[in-house]
PDB file of N, CA and C in Angstrom:
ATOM      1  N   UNK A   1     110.251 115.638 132.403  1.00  0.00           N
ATOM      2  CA  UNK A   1     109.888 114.978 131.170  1.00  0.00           C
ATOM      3  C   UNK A   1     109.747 113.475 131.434  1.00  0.00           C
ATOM      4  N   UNK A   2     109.026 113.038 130.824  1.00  0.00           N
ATOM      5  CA  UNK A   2     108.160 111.523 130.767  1.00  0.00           C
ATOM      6  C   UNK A   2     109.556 110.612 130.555  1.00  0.00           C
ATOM      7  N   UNK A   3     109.997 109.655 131.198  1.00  0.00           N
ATOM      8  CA  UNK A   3     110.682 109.025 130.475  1.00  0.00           C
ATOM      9  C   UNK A   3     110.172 107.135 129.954  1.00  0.00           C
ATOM     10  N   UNK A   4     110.703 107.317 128.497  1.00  0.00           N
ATOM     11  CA  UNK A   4     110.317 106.160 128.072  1.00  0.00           C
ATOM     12  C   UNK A   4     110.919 104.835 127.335  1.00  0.00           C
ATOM     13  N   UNK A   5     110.473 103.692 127.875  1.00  0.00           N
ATOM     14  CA  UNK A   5     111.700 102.374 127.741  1.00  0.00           C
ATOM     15  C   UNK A   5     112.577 102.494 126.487  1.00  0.00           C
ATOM     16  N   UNK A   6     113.431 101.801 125.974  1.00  0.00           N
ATOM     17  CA  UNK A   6     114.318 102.298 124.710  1.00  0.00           C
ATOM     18  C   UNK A   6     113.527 101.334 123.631  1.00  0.00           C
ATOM     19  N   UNK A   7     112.573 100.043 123.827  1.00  0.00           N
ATOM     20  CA  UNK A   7     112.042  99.851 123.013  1.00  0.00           C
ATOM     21  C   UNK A   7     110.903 100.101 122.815  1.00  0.00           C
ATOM     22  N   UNK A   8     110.460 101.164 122.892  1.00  0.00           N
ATOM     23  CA  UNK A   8     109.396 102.072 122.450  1.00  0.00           C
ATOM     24  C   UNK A   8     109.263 102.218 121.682  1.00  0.00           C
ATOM     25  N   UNK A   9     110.097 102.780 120.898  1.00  0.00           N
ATOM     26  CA  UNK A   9     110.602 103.475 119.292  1.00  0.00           C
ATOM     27  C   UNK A   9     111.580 102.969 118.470  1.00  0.00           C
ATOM     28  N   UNK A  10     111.068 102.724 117.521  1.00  0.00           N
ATOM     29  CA  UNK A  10     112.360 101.401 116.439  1.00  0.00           C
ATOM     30  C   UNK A  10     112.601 102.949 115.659  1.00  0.00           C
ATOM     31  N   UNK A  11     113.504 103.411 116.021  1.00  0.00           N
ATOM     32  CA  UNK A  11     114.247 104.301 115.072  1.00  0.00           C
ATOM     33  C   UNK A  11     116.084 103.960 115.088  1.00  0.00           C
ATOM     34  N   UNK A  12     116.182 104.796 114.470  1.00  0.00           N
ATOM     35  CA  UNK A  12     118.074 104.734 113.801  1.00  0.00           C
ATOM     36  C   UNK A  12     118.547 106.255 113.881  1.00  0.00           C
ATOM     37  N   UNK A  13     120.020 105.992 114.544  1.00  0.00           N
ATOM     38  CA  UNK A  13     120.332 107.571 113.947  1.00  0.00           C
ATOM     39  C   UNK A  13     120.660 107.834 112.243  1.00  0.00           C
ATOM     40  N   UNK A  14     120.301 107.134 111.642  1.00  0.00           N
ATOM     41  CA  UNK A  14     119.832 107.447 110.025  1.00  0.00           C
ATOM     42  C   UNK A  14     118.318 107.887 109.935  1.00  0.00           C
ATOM     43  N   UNK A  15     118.194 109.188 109.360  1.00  0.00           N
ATOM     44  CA  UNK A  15     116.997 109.824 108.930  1.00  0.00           C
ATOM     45  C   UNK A  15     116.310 108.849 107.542  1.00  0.00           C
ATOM     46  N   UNK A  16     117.039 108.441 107.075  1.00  0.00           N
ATOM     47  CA  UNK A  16     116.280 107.704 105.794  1.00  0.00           C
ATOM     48  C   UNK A  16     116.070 106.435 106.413  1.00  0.00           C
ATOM     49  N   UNK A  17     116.469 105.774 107.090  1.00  0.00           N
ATOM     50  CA  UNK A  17     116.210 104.310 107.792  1.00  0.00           C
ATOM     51  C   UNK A  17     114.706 104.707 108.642  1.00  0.00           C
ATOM     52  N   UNK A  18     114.664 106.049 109.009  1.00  0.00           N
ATOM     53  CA  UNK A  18     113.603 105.964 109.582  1.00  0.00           C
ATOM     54  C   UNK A  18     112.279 106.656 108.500  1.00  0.00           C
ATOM     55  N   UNK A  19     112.698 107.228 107.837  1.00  0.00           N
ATOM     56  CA  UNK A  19     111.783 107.229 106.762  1.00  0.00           C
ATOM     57  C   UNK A  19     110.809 106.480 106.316  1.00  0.00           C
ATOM     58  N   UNK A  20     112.091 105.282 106.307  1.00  0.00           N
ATOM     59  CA  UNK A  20     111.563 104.012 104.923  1.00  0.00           C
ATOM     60  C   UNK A  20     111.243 103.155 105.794  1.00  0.00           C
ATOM     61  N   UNK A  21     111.399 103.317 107.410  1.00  0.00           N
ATOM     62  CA  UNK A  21     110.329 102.359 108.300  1.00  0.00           C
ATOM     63  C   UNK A  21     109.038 103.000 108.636  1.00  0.00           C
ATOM     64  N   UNK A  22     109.021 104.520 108.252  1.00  0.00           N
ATOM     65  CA  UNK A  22     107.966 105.084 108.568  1.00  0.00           C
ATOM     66  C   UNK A  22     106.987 104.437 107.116  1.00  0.00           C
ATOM     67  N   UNK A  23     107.825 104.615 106.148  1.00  0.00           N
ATOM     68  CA  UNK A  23     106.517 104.043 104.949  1.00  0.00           C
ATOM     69  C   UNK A  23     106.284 102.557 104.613  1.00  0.00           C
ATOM     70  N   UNK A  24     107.274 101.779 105.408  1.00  0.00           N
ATOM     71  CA  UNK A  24     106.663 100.376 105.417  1.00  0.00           C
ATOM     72  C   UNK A  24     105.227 100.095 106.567  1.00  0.00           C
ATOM     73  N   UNK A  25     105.574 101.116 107.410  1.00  0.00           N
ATOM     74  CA  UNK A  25     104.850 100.672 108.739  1.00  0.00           C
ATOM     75  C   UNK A  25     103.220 101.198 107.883  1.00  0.00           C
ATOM     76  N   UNK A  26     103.032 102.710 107.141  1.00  0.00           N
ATOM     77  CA  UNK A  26     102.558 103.085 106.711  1.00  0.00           C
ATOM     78  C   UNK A  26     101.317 101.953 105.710  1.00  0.00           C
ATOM     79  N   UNK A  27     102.318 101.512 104.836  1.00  0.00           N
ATOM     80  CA  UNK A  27     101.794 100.736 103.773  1.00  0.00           C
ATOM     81  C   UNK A  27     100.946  99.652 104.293  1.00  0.00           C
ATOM     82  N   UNK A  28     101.996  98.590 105.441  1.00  0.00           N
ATOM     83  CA  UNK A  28     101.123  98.011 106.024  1.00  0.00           C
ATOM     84  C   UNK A  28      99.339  98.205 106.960  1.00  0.00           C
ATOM     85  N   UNK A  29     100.322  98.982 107.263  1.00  0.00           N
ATOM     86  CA  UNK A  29      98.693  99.408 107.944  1.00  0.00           C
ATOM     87  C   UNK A  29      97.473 100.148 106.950  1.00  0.00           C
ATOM     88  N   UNK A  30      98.025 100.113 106.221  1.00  0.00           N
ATOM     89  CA  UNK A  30      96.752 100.656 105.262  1.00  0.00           C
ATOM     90  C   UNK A  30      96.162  99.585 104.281  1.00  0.00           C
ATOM     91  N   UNK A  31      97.295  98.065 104.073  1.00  0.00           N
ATOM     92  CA  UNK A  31      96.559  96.906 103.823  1.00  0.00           C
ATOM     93  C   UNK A  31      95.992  96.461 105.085  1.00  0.00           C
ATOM     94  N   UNK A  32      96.510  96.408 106.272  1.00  0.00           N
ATOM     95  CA  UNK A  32      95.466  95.670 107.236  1.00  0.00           C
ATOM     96  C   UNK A  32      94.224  96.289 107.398  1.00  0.00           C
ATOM     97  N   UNK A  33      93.872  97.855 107.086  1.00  0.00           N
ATOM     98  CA  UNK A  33      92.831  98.782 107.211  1.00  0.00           C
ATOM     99  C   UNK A  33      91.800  98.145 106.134  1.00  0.00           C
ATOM    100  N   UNK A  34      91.937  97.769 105.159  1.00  0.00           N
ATOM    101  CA  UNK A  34      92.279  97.450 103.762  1.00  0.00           C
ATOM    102  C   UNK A  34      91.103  95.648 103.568  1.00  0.00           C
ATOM    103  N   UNK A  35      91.604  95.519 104.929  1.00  0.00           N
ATOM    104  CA  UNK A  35      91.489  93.730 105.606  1.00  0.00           C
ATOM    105  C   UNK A  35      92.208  92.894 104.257  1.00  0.00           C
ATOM    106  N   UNK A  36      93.371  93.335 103.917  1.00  0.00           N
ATOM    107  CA  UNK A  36      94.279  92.573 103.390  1.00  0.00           C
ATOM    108  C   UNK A  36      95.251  91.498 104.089  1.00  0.00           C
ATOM    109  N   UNK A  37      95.489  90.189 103.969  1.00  0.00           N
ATOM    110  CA  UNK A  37      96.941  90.066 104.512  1.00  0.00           C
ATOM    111  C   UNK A  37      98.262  90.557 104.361  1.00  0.00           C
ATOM    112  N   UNK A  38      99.069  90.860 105.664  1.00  0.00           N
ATOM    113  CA  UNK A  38     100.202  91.119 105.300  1.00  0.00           C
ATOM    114  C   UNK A  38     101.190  90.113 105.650  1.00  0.00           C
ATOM    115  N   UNK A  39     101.834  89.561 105.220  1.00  0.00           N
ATOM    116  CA  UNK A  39     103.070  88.613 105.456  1.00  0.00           C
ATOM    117  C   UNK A  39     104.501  89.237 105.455  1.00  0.00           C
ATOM    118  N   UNK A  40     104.186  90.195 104.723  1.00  0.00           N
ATOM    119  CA  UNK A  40     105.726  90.585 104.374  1.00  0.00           C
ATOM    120  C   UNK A  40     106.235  91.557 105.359  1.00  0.00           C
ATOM    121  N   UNK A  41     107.506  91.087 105.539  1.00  0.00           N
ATOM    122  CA  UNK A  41     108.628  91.729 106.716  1.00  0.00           C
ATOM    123  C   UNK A  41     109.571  92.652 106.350  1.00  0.00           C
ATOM    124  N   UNK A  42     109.694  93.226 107.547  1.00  0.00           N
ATOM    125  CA  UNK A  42     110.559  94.773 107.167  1.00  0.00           C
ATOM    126  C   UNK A  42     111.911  94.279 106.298  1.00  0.00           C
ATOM    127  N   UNK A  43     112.583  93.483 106.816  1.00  0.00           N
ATOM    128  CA  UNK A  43     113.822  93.040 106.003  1.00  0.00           C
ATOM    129  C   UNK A  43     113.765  92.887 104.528  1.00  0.00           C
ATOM    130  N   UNK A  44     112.539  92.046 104.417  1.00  0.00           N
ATOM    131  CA  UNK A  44     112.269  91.646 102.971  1.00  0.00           C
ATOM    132  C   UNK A  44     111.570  93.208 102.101  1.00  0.00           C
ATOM    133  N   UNK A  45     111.216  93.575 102.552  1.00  0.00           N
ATOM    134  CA  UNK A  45     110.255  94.813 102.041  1.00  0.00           C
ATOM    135  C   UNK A  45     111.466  95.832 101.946  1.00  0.00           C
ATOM    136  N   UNK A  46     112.646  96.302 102.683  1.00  0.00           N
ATOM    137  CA  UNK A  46     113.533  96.936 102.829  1.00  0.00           C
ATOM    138  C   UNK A  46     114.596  96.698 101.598  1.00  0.00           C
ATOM    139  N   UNK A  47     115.070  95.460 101.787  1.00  0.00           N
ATOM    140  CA  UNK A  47     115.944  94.774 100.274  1.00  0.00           C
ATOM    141  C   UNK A  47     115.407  95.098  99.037  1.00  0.00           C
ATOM    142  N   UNK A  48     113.912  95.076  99.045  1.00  0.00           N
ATOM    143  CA  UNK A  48     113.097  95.596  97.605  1.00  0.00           C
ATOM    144  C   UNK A  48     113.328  96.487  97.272  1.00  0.00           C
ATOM    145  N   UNK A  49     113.208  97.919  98.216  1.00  0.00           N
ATOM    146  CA  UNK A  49     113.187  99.119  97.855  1.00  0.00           C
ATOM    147  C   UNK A  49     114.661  99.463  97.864  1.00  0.00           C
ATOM    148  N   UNK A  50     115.767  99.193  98.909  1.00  0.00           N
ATOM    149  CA  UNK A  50     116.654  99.757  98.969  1.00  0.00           C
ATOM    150  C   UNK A  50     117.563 100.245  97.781  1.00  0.00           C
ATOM    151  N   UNK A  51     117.210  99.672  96.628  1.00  0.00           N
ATOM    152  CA  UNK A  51     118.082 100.462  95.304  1.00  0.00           C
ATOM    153  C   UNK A  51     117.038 101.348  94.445  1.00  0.00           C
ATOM    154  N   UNK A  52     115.819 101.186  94.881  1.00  0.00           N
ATOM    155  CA  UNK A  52     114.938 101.937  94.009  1.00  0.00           C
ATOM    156  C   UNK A  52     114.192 103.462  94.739  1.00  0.00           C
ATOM    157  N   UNK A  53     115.014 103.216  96.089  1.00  0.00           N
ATOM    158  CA  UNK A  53     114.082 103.934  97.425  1.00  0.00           C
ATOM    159  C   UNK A  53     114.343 105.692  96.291  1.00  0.00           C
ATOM    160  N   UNK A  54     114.837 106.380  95.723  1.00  0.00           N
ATOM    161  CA  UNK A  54     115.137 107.728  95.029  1.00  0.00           C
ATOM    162  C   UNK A  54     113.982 107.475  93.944  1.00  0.00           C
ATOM    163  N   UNK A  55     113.372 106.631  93.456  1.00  0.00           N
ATOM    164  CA  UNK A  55     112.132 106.778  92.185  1.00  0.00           C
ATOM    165  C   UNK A  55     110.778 106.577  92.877  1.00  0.00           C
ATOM    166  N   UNK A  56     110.835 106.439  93.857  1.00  0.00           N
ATOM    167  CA  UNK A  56     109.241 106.254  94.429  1.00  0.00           C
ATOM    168  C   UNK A  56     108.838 108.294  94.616  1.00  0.00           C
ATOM    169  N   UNK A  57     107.117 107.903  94.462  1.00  0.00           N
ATOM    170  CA  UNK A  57     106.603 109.128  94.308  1.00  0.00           C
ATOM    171  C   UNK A  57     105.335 109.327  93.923  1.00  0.00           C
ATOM    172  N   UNK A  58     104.664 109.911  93.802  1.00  0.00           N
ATOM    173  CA  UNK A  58     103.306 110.004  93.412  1.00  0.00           C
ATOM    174  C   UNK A  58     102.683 110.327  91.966  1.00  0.00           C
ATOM    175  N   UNK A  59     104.013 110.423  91.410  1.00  0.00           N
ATOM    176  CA  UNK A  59     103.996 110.874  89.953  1.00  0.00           C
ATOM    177  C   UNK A  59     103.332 109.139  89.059  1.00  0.00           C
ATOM    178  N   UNK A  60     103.333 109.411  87.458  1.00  0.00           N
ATOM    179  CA  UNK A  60     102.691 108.156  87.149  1.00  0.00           C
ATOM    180  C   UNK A  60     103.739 107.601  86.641  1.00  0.00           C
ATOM    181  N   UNK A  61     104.927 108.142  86.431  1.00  0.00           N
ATOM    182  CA  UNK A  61     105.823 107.680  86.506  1.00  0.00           C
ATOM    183  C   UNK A  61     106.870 107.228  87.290  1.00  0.00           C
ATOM    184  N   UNK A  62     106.689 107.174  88.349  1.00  0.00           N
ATOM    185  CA  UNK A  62     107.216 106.810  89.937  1.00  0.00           C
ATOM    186  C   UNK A  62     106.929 105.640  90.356  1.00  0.00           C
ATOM    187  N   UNK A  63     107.784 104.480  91.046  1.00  0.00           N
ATOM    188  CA  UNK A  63     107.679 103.368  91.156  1.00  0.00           C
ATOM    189  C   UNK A  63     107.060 103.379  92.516  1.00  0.00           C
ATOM    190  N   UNK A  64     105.770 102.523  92.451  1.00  0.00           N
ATOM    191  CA  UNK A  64     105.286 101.597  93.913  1.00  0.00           C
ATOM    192  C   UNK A  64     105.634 100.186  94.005  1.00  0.00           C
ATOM    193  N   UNK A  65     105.020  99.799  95.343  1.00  0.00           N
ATOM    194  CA  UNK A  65     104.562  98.464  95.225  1.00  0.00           C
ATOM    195  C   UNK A  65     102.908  98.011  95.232  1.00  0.00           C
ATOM    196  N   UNK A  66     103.121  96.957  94.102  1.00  0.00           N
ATOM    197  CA  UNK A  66     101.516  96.169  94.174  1.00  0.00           C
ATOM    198  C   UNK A  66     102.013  94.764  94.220  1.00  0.00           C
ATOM    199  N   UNK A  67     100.547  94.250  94.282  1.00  0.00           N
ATOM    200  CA  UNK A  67     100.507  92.303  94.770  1.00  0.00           C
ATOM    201  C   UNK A  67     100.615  92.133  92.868  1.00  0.00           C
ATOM    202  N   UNK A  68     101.288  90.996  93.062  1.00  0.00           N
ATOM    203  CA  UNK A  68     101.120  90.414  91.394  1.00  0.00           C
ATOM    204  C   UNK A  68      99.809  89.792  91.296  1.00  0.00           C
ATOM    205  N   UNK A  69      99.011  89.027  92.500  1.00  0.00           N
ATOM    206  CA  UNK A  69      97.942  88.545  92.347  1.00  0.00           C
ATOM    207  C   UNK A  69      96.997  88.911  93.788  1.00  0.00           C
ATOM    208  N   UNK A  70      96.139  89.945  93.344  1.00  0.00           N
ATOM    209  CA  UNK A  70      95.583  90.533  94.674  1.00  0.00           C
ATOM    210  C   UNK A  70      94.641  89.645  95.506  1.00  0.00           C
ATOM    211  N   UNK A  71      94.431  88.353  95.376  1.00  0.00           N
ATOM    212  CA  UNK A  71      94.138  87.322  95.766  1.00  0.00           C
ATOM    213  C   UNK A  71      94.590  87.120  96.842  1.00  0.00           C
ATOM    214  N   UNK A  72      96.285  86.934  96.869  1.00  0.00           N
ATOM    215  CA  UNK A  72      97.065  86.478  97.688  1.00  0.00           C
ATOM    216  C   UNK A  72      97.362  87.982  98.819  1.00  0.00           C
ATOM    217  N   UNK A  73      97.698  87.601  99.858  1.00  0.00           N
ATOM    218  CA  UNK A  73      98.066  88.431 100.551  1.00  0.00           C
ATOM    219  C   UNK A  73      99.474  88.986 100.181  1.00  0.00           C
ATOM    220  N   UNK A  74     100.073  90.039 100.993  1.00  0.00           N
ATOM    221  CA  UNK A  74     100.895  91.019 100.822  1.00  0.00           C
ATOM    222  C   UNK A  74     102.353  90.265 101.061  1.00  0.00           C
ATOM    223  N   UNK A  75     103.575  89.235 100.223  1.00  0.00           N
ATOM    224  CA  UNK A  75     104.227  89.004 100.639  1.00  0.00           C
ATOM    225  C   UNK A  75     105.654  88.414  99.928  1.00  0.00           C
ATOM    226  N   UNK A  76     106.861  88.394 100.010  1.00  0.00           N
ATOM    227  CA  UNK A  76     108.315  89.016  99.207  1.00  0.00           C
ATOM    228  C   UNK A  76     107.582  88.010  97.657  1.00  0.00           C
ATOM    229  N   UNK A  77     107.050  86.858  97.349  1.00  0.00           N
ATOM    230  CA  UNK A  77     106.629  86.365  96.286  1.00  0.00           C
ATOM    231  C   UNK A  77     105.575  86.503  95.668  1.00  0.00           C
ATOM    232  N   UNK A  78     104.937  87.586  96.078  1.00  0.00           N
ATOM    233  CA  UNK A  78     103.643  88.154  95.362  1.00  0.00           C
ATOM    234  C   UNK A  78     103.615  89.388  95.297  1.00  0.00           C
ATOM    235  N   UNK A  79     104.921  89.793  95.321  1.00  0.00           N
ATOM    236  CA  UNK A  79     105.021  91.890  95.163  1.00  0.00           C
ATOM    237  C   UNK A  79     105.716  91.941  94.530  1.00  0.00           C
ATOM    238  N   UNK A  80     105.559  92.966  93.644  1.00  0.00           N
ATOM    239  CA  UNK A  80     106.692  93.753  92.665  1.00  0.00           C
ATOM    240  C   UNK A  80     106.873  94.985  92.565  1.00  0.00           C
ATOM    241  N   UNK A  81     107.818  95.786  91.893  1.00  0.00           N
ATOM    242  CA  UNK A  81     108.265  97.412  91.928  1.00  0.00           C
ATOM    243  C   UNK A  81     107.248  97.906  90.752  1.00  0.00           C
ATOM    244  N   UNK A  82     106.753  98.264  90.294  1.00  0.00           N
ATOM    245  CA  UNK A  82     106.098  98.643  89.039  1.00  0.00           C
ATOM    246  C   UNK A  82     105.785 100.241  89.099  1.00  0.00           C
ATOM    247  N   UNK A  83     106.012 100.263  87.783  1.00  0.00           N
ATOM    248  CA  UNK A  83     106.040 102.543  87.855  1.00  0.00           C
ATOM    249  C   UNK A  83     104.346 102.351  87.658  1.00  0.00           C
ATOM    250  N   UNK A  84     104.104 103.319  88.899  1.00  0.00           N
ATOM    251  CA  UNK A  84     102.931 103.909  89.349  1.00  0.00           C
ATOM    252  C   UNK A  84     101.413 103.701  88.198  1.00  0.00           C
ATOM    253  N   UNK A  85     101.696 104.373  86.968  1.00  0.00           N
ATOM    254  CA  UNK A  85     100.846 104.313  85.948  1.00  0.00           C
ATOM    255  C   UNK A  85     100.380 102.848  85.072  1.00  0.00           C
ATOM    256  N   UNK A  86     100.834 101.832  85.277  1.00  0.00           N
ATOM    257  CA  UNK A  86     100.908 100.648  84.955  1.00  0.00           C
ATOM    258  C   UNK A  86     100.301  99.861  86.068  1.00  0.00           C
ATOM    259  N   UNK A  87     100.461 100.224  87.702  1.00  0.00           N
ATOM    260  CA  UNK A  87      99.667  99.937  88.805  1.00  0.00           C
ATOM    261  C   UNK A  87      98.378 100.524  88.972  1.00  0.00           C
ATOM    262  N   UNK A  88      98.181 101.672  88.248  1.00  0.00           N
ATOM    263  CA  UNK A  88      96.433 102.039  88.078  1.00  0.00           C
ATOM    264  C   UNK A  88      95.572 101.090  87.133  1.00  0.00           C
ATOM    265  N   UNK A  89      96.355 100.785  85.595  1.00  0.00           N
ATOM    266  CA  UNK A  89      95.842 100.073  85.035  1.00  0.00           C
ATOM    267  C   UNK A  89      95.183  98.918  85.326  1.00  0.00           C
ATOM    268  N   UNK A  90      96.222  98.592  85.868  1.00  0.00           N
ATOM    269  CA  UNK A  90      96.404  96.968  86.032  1.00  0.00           C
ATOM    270  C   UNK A  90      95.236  96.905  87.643  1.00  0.00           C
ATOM    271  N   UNK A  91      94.915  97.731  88.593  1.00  0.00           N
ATOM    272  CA  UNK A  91      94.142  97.905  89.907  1.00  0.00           C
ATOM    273  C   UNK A  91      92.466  97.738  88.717  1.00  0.00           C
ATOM    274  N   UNK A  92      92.777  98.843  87.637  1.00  0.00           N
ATOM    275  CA  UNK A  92      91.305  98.933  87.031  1.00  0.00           C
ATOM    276  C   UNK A  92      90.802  97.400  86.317  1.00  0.00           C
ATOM    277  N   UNK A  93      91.596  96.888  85.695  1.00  0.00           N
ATOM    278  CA  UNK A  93      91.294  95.871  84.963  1.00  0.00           C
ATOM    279  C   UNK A  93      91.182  94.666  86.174  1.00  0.00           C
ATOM    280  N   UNK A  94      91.599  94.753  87.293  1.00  0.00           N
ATOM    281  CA  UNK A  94      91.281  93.618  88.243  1.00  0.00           C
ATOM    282  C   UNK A  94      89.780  94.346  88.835  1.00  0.00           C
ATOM    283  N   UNK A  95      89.535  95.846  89.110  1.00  0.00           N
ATOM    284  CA  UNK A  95      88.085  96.160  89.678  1.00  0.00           C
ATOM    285  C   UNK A  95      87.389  95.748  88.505  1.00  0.00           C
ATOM    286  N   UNK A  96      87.239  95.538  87.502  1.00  0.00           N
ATOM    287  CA  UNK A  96      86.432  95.382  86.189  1.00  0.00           C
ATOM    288  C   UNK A  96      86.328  94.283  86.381  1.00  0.00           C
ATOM    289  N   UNK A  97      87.125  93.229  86.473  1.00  0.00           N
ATOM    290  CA  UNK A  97      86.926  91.463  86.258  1.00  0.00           C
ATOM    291  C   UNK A  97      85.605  91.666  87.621  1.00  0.00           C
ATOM    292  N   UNK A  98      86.524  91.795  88.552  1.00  0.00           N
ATOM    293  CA  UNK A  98      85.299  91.665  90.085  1.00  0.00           C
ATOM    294  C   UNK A  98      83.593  92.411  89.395  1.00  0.00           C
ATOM    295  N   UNK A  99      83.740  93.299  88.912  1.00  0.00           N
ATOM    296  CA  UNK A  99      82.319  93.270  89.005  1.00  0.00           C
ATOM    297  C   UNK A  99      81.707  92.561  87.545  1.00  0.00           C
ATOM    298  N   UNK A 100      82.325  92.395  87.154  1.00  0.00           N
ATOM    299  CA  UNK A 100      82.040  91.579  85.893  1.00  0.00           C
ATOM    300  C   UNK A 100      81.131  90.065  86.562  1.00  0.00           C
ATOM    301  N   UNK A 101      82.239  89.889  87.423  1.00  0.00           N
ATOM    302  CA  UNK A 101      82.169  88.470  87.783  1.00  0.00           C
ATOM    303  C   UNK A 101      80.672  88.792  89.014  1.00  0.00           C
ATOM    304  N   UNK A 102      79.819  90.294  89.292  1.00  0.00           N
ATOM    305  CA  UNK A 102      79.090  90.175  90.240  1.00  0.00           C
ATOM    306  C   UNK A 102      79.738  90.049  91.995  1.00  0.00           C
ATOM    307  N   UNK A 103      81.050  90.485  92.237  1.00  0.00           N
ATOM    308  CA  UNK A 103      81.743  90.350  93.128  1.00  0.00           C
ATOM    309  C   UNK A 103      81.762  91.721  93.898  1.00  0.00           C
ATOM    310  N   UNK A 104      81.543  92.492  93.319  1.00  0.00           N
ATOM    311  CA  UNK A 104      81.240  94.625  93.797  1.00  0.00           C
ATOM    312  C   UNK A 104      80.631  94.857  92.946  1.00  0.00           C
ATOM    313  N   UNK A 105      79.947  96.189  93.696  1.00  0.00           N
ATOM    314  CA  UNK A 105      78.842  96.656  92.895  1.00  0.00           C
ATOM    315  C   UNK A 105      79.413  97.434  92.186  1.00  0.00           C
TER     316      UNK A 105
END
């Protein structure tokens, strides 16, 4: 078997530590996919969720994270917890201004 350096892999013998680095690593990379900035760090992104990490979910009542001003890049003073259904709204009424404004088609 292959062997490989120990910092290869940022894991924990906690299954939820590696979870919730699997969905930060996740999130990020789907704003950089995104060509968003990301600023925000595992520590800071970790402290956010860590009392709310049991209500996140896909439901519309389930808490994510969004930017307060999608302007700004991804970072601990421009993010908040907000339940899921209130983050669709609020995504639609910012795609509406943009094409309002001639910014997307």
């Amino acid at each position: 078997m292959r062997q490989y350096p120990e910092t290869r892999w940022i894991a924990s013998p906690d299954p939820l530590l590696n979870r919730q680095r699997k969905q930060f690593s996740q999130q990020r990379n789907q704003a950089l996919w995104r060509e968003e900035q990301w600023e925000l760090e595992w520590e800071d992104w970790l402290a956010m969720w860590q009392p709310k990490w049991h209500l996140r979910g896909r439901s519309k009542h389930s808490i994510c994270m969004s930017r307060i001003d999608y302007s700004k890049p991804w970072r601990k003073d421009n993010v908040e917890l907000i339940v899921r259904g209130d983050h669709v709204r609020k995504q639609h009424r910012y795609k509406a201004y943009l094409k309002e404004q001639g910014l997307v088609w």
